[in-house]
C-alpha atoms as a PDB file:
ATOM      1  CA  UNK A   1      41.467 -59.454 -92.462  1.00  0.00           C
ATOM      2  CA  UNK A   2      41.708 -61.950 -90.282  1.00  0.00           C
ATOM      3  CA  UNK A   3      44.744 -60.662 -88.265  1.00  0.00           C
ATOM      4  CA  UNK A   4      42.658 -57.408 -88.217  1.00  0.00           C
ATOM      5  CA  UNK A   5      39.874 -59.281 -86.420  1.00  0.00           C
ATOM      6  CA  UNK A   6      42.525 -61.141 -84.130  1.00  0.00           C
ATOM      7  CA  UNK A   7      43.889 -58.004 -83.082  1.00  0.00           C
ATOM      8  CA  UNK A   8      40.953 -56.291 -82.234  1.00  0.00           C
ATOM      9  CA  UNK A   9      39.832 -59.590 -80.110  1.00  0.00           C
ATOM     10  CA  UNK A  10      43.512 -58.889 -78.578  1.00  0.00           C
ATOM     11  CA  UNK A  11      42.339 -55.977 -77.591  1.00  0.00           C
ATOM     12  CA  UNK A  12      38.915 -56.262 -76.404  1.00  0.00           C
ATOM     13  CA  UNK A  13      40.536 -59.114 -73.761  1.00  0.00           C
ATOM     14  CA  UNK A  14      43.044 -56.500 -72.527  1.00  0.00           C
ATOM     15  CA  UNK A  15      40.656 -53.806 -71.906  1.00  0.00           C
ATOM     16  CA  UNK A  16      38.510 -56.134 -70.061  1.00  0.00           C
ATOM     17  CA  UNK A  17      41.188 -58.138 -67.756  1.00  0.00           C
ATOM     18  CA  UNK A  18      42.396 -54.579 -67.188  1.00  0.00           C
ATOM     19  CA  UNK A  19      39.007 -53.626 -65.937  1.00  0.00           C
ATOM     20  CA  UNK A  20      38.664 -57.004 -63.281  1.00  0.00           C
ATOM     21  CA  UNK A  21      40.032 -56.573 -59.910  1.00  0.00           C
ATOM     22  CA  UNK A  22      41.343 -59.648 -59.132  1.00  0.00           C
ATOM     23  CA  UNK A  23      41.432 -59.164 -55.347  1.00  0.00           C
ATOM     24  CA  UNK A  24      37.323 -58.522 -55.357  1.00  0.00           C
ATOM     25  CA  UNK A  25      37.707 -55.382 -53.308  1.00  0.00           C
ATOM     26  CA  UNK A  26      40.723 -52.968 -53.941  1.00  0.00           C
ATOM     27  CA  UNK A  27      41.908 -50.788 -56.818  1.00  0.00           C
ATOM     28  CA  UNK A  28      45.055 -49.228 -56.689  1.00  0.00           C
ATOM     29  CA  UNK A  29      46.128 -46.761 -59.524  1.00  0.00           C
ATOM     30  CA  UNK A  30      47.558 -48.682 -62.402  1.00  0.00           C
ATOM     31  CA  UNK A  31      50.052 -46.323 -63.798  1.00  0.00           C
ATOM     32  CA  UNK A  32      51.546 -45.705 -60.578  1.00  0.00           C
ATOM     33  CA  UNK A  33      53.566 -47.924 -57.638  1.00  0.00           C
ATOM     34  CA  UNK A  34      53.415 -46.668 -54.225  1.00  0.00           C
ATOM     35  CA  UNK A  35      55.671 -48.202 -51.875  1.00  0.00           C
ATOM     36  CA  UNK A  36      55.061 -50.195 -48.351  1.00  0.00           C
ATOM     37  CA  UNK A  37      55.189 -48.204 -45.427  1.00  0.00           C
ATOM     38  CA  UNK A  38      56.944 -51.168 -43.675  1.00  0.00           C
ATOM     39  CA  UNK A  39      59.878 -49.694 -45.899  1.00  0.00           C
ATOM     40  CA  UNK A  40      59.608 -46.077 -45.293  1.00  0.00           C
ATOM     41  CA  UNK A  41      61.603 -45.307 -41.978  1.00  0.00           C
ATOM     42  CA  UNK A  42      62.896 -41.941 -42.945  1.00  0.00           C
ATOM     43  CA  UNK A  43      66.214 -41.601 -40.317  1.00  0.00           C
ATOM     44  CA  UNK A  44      65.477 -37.307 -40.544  1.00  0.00           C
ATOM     45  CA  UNK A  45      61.492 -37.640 -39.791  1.00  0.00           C
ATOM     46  CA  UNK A  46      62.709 -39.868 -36.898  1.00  0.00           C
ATOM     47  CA  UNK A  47      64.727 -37.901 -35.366  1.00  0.00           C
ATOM     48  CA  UNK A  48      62.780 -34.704 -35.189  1.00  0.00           C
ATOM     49  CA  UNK A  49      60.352 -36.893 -33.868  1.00  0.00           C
ATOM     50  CA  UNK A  50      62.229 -38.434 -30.658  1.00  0.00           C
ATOM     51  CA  UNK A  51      63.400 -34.990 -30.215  1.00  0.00           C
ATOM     52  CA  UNK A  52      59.658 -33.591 -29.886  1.00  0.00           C
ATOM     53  CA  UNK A  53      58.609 -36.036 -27.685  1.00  0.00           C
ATOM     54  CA  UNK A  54      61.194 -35.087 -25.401  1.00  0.00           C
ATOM     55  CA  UNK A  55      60.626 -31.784 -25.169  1.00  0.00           C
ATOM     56  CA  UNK A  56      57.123 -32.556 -24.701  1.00  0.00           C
ATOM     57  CA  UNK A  57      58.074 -33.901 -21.666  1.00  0.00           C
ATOM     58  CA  UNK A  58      56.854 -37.535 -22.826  1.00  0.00           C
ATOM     59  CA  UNK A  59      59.927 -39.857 -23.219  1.00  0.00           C
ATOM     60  CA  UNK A  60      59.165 -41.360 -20.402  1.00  0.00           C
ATOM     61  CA  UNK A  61      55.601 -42.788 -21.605  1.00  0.00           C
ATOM     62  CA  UNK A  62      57.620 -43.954 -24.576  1.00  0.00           C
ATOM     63  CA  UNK A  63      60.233 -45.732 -23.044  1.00  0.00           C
ATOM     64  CA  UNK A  64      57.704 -47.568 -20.486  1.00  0.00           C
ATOM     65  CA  UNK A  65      55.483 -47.973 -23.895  1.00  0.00           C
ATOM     66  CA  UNK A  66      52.315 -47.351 -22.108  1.00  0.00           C
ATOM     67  CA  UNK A  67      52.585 -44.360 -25.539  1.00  0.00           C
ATOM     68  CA  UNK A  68      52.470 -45.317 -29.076  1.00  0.00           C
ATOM     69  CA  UNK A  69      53.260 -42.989 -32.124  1.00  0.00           C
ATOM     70  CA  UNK A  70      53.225 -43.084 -35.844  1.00  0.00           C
ATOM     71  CA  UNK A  71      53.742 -39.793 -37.781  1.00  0.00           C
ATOM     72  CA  UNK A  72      53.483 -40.425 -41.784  1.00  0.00           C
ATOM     73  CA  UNK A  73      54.270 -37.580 -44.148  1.00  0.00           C
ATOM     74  CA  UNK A  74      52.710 -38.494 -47.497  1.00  0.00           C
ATOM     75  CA  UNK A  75      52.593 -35.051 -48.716  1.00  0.00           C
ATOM     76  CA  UNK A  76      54.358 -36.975 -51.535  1.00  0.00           C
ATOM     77  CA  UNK A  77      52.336 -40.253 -51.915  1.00  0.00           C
ATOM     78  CA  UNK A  78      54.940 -41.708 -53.620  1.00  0.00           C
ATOM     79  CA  UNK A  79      57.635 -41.048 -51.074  1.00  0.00           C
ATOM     80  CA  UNK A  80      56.141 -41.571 -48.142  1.00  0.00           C
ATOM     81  CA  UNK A  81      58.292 -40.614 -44.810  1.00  0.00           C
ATOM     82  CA  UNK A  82      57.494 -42.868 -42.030  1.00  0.00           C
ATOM     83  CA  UNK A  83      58.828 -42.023 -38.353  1.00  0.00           C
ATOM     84  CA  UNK A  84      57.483 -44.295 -35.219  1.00  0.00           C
ATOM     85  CA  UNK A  85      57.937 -44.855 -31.552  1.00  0.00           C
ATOM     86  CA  UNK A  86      56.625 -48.550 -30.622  1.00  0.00           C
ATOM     87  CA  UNK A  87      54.803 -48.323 -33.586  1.00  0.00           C
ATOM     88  CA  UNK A  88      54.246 -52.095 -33.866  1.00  0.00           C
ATOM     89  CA  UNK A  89      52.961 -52.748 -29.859  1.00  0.00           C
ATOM     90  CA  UNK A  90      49.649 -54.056 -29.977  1.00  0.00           C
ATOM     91  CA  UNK A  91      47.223 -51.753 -27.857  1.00  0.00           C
ATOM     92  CA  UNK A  92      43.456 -52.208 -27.226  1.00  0.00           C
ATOM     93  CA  UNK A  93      41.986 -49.120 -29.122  1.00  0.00           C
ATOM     94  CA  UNK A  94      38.373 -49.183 -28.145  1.00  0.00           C
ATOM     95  CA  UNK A  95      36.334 -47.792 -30.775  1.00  0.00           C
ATOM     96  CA  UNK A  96      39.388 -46.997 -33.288  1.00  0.00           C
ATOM     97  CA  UNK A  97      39.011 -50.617 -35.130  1.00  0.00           C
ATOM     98  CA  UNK A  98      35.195 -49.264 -35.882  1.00  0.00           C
ATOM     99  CA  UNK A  99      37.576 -48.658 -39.349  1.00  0.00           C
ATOM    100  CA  UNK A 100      37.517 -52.229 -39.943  1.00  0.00           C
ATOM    101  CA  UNK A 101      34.110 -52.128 -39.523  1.00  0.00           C
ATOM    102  CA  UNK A 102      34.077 -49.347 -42.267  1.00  0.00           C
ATOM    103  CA  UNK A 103      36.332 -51.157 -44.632  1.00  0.00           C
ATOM    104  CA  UNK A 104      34.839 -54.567 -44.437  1.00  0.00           C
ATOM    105  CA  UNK A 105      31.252 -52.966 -45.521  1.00  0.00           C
ATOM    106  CA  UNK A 106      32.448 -50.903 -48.122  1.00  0.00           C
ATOM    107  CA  UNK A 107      33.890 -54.374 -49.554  1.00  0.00           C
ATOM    108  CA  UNK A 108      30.956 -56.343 -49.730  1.00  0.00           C
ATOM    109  CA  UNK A 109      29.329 -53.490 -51.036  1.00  0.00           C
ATOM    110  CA  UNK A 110      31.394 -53.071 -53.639  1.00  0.00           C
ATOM    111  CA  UNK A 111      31.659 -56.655 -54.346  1.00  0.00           C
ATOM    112  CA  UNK A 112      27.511 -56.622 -54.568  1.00  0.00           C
ATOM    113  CA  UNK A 113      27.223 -58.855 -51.054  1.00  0.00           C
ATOM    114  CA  UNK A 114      25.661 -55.916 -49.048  1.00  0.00           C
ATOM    115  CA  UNK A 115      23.143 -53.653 -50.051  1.00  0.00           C
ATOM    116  CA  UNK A 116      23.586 -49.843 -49.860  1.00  0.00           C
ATOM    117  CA  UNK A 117      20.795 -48.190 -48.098  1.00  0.00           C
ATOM    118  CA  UNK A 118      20.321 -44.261 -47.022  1.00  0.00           C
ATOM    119  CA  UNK A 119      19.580 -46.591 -43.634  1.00  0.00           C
ATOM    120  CA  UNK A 120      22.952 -47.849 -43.596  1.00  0.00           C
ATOM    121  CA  UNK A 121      24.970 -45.132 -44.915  1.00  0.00           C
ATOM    122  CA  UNK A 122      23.397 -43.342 -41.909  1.00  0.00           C
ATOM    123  CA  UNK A 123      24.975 -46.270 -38.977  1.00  0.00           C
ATOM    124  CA  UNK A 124      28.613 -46.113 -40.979  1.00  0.00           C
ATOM    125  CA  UNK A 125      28.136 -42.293 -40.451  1.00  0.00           C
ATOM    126  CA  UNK A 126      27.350 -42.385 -37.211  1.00  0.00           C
ATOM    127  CA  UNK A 127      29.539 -45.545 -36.499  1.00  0.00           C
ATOM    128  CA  UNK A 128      32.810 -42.940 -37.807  1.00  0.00           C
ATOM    129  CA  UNK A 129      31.731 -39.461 -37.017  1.00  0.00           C
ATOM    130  CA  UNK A 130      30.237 -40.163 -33.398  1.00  0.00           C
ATOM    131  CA  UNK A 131      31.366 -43.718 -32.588  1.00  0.00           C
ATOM    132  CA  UNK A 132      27.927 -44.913 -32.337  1.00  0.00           C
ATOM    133  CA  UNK A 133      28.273 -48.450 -30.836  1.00  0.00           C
ATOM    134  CA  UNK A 134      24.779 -49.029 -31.809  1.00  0.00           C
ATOM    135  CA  UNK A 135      25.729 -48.627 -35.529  1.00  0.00           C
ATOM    136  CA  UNK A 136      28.884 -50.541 -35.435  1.00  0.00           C
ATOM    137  CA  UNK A 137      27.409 -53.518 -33.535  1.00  0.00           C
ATOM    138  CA  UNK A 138      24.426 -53.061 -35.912  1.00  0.00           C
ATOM    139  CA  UNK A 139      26.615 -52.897 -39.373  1.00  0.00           C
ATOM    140  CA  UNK A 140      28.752 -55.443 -37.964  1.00  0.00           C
ATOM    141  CA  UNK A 141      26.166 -58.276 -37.880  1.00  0.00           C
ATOM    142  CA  UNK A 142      25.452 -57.500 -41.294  1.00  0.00           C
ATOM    143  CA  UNK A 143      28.691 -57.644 -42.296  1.00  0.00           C
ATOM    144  CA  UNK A 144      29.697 -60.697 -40.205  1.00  0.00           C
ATOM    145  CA  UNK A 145      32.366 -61.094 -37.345  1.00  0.00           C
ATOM    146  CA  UNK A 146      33.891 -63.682 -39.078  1.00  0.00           C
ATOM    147  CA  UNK A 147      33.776 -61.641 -42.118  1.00  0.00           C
ATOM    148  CA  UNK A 148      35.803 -58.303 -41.171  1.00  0.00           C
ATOM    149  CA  UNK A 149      38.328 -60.360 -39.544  1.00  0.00           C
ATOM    150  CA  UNK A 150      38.992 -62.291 -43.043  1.00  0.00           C
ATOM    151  CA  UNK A 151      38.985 -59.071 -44.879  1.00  0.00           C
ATOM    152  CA  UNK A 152      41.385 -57.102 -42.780  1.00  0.00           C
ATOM    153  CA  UNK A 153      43.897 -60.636 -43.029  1.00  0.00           C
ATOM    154  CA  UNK A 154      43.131 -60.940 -46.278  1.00  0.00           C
ATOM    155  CA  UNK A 155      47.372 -61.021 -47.703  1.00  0.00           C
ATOM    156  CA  UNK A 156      45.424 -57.925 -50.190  1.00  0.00           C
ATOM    157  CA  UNK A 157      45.479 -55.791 -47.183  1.00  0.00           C
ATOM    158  CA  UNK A 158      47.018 -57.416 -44.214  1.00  0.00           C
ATOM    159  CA  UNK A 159      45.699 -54.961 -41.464  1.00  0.00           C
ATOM    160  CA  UNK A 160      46.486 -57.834 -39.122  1.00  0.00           C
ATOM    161  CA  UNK A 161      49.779 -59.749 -39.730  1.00  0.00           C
ATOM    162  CA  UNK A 162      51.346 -61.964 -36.838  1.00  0.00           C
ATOM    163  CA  UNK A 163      54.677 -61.339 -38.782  1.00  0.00           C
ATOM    164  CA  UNK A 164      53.734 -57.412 -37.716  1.00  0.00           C
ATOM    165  CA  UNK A 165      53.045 -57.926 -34.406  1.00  0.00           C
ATOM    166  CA  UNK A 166      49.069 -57.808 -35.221  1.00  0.00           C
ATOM    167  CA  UNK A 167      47.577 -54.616 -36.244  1.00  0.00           C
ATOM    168  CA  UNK A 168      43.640 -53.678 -36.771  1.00  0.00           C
ATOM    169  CA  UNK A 169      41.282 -55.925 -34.488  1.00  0.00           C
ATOM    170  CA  UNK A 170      37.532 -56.724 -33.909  1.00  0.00           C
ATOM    171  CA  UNK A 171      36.328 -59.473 -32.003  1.00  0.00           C
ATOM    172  CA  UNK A 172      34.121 -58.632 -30.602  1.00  0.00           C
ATOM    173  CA  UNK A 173      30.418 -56.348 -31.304  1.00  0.00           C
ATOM    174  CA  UNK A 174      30.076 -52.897 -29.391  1.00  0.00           C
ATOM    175  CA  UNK A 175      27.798 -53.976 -26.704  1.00  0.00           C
ATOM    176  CA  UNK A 176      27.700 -56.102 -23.606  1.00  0.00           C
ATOM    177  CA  UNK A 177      28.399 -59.416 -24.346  1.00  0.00           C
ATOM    178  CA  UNK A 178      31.531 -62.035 -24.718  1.00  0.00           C
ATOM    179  CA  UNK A 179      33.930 -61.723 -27.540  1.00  0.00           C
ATOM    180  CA  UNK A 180      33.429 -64.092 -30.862  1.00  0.00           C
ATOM    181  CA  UNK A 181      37.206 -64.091 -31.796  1.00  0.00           C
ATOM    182  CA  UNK A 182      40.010 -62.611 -29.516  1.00  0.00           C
ATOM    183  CA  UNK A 183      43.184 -61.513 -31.453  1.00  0.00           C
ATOM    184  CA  UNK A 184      45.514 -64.296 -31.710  1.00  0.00           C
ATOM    185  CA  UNK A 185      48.596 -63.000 -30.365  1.00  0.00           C
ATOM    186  CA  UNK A 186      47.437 -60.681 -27.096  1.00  0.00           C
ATOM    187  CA  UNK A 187      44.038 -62.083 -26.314  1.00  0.00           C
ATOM    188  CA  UNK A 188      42.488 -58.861 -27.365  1.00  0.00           C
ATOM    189  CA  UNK A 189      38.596 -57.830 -28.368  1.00  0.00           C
ATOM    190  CA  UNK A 190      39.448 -54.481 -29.903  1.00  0.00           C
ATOM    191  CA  UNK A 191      43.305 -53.705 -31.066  1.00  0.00           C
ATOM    192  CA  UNK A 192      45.353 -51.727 -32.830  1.00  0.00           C
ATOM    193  CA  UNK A 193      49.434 -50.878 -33.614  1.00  0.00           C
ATOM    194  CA  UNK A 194      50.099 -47.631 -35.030  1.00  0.00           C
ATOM    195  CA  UNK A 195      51.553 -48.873 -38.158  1.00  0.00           C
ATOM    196  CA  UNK A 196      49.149 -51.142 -39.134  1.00  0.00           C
ATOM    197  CA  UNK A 197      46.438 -48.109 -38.033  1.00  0.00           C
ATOM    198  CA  UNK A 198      48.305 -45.284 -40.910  1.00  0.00           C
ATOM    199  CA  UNK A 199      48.680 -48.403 -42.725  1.00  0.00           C
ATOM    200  CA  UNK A 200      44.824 -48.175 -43.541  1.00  0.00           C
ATOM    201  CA  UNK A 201      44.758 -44.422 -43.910  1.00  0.00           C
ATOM    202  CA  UNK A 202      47.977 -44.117 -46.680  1.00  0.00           C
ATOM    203  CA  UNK A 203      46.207 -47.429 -48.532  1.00  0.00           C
ATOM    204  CA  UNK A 204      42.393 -45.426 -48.132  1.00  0.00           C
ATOM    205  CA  UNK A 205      44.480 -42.094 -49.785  1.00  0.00           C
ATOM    206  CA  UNK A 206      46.280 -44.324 -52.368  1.00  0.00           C
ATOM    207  CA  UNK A 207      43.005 -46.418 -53.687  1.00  0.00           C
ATOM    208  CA  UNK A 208      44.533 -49.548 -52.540  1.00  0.00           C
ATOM    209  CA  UNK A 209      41.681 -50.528 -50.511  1.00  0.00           C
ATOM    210  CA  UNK A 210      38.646 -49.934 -52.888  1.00  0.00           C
ATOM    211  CA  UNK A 211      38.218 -48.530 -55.871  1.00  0.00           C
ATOM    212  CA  UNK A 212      38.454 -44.713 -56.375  1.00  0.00           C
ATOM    213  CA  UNK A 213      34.696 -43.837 -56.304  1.00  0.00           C
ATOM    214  CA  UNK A 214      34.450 -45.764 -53.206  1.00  0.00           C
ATOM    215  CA  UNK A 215      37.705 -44.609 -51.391  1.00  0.00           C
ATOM    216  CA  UNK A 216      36.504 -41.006 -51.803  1.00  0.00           C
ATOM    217  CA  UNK A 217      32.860 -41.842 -50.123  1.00  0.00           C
ATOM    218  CA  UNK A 218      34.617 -43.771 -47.300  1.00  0.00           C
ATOM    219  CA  UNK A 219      37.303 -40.667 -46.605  1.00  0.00           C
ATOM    220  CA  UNK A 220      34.254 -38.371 -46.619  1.00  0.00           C
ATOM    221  CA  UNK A 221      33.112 -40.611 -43.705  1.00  0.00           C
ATOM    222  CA  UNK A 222      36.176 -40.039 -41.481  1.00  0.00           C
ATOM    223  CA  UNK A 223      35.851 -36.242 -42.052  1.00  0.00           C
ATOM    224  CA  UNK A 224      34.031 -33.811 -40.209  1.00  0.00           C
ATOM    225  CA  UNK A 225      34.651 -35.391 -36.984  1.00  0.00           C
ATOM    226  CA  UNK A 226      31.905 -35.307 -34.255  1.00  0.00           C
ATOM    227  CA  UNK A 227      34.205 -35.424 -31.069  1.00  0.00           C
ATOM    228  CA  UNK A 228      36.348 -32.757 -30.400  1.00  0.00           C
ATOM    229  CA  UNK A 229      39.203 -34.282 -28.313  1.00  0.00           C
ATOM    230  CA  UNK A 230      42.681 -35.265 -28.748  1.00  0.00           C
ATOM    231  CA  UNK A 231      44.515 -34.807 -31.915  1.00  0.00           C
ATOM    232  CA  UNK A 232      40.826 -32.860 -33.072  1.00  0.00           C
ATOM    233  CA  UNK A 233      41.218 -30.448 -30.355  1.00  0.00           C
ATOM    234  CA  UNK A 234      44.641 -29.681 -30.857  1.00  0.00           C
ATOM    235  CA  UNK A 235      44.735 -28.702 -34.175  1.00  0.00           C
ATOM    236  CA  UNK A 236      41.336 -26.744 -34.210  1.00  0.00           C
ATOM    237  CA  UNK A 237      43.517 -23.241 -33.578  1.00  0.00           C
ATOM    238  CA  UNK A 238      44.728 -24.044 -36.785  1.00  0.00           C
ATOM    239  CA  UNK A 239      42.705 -23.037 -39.588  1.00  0.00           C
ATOM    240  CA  UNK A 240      42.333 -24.594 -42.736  1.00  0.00           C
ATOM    241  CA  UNK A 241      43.249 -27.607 -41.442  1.00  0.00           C
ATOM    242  CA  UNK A 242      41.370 -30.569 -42.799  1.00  0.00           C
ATOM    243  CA  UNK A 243      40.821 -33.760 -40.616  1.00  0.00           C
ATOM    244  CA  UNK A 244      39.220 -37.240 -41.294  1.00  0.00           C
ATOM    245  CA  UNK A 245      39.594 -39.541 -38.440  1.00  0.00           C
ATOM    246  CA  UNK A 246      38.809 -41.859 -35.889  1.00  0.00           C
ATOM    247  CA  UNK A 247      39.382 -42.324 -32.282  1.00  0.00           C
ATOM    248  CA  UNK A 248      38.967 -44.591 -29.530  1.00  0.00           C
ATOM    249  CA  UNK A 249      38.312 -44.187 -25.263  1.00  0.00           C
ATOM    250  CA  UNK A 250      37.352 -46.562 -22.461  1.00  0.00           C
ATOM    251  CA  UNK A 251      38.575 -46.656 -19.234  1.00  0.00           C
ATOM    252  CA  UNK A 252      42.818 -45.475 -19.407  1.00  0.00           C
ATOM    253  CA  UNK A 253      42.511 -46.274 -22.628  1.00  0.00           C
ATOM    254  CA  UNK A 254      43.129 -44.015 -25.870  1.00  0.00           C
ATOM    255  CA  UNK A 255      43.492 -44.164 -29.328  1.00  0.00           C
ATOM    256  CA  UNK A 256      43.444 -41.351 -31.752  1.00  0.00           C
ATOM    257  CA  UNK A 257      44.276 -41.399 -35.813  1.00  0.00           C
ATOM    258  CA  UNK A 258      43.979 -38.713 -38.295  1.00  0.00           C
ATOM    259  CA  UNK A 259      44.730 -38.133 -41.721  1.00  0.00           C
ATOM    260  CA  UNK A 260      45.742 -34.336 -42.241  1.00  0.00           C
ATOM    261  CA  UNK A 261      45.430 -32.379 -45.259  1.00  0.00           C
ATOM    262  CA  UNK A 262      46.889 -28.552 -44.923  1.00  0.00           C
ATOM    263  CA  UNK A 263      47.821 -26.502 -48.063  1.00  0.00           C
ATOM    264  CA  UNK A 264      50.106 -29.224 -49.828  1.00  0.00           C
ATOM    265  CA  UNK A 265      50.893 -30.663 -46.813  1.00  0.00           C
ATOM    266  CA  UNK A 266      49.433 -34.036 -46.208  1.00  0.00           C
ATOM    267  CA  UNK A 267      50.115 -36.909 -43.405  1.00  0.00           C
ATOM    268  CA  UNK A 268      48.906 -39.425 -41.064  1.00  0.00           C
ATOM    269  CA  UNK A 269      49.212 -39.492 -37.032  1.00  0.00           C
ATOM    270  CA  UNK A 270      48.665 -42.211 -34.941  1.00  0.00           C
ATOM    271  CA  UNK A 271      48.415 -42.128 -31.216  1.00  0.00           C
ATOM    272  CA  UNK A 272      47.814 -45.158 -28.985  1.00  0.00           C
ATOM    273  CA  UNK A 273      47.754 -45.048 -24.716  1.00  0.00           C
ATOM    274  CA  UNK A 274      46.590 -47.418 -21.866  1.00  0.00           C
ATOM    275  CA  UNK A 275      47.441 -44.536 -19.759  1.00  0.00           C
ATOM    276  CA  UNK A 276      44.169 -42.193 -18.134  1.00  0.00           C
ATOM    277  CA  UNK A 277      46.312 -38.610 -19.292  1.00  0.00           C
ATOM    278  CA  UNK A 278      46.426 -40.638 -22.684  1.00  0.00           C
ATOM    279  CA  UNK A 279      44.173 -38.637 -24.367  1.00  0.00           C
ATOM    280  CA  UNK A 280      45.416 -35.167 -23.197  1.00  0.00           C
ATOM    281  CA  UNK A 281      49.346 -36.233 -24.503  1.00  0.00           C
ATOM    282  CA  UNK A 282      47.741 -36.573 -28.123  1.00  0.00           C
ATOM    283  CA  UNK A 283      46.112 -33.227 -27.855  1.00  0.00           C
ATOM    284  CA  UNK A 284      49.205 -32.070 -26.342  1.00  0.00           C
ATOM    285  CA  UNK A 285      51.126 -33.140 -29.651  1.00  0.00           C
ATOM    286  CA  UNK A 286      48.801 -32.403 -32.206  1.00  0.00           C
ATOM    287  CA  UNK A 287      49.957 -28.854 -33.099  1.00  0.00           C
ATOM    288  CA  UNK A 288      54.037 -29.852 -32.602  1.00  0.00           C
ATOM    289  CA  UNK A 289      53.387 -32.858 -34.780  1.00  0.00           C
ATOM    290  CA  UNK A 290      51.501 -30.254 -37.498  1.00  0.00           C
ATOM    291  CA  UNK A 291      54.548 -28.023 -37.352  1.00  0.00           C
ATOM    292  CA  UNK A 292      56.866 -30.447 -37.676  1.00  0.00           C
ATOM    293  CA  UNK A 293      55.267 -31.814 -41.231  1.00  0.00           C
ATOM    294  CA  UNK A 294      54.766 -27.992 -42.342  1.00  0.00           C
ATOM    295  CA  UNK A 295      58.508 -27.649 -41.398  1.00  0.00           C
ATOM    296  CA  UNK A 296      60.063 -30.871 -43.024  1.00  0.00           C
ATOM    297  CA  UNK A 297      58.009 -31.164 -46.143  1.00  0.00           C
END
């Protein structure tokens, strides 16, 4: 009897250390291991990818880096194919790191440190869909400056890494005003590197930043996109194409990122300029980049 009743204690502890996430803030799928991306170069996905660009008349903007891609196909999210062109060069990306904005509140409210209103669900909305700076400054102060930057260096997700060359950025709130915490490495207020940027959008499809209930309510965020420009407007020919991103413009510069979902076709592209035609070369690519993924899958 009394190994009975050890047993069952046995297996009461299991069940619950099972059910604690030790990091406070992600769950990834238990049963299954998904790989890095840092370890997905696929050498085929690369190549088709240099060779687009050139024909796109764009090798130029690549080789004088003032253009940054990152094409993912995770159509298989186990086997993720990862193809780049200066992937890792840190960019200021305007309103794209409004996604560290996203994930930082979704963690404190799913660690119980913010409270979930209809009020704020309404500024992350708006913050995504229309990159309100009203609603990111104003869910940024509740979150805390100090805050997002420890969650997105948090070695859990490590959206910035110096041993990366950076990555996701925000130091600074979407309104006039002096930055609280420039990036370390470049002396930027708002960054980004491609890698780091699908990074966020393979660990968001993969419930390795939250936990599933909450990864699914932050994706429906990034969908339905309010701004029809860039990688938006160059796949809207194409129908049942399904899109959840976020972009980024001031001045020359441009930053666009998009998870794609077609048919069973699913992958991530990442564009990043500090060129003024920036943001026509990503609507320029959108479709090739679609076709290639459709092609290669």
């Amino acid at each position: 009897m009394r190994i009975l009743y050890s047993f069952v204690l046995l297996l009461i502890s299991s069940i619950s250390y099972s059910q604690i996430n030790i990091a406070g803030s992600s769950a990834s799928e238990p049963q299954v291991k998904f790989p890095t991306l840092w370890n997905s170069q696929d050498t085929k996905l690369q190549q088709d990818l240099e060779q687009l660009v050139k024909q796109q008349g764009l090798w130029k903007q690549i080789q004088t880096k003032h253009l940054a891609l990152v094409l993912v196909n995770i159509s298989d999210l186990t086997k993720p194919k990862l193809a780049e062109l200066n992937g890792n060069k840190m960019i200021y990306a305007a309103s794209l790191p409004k996604i560290a904005i996203l994930l930082a509140a979704f963690v404190e409210i799913e660690l119980g440190n913010l409270k979930e209103t209809d009020e704020l669900y309404e500024h992350i909305t708006n913050m995504i869909r229309y990159s309100s700076n009203k609603s990111a400054s104003h869910v940024l102060s509740l979150v805390g400056g100090e805050r997002v930057l420890e969650i997105i260096q948090d070695p859990e997700f490590a959206l910035y890494d110096p041993e990366h060359n950076g990555g996701l950025w925000v130091g600074k709130a979407y309104a006039k005003g002096t930055a609280y915490k420039r990036d370390p490495l470049y002396n930027i207020s708002h960054g980004a590197t491609g890698i780091q940027v699908a990074r966020f959008y393979y660990l968001l499809e993969t419930n390795q930043l939250l936990n599933p209930e909450n990864s699914k309510r932050m994706k429906e965020i990034l969908g339905k996109p309010g701004i029809k420009h860039k990688f938006v407007k160059g796949l809207q020919s194409i129908p049942g194409v399904e899109i959840y991103r976020k972009s980024g413009s001031w001045k020359n510069f441009h930053a666009d990122s998009a998870l794609i979902e077609y048919g069973e076709h699913k992958y991530i592209i990442v564009g990043l300029s500090d060129r003024k035609s920036g943001g026509e070369w990503m609507n320029r690519l959108a479709e090739p980049l679609h076709k290639l993924v459709v092609k290669n899958k």
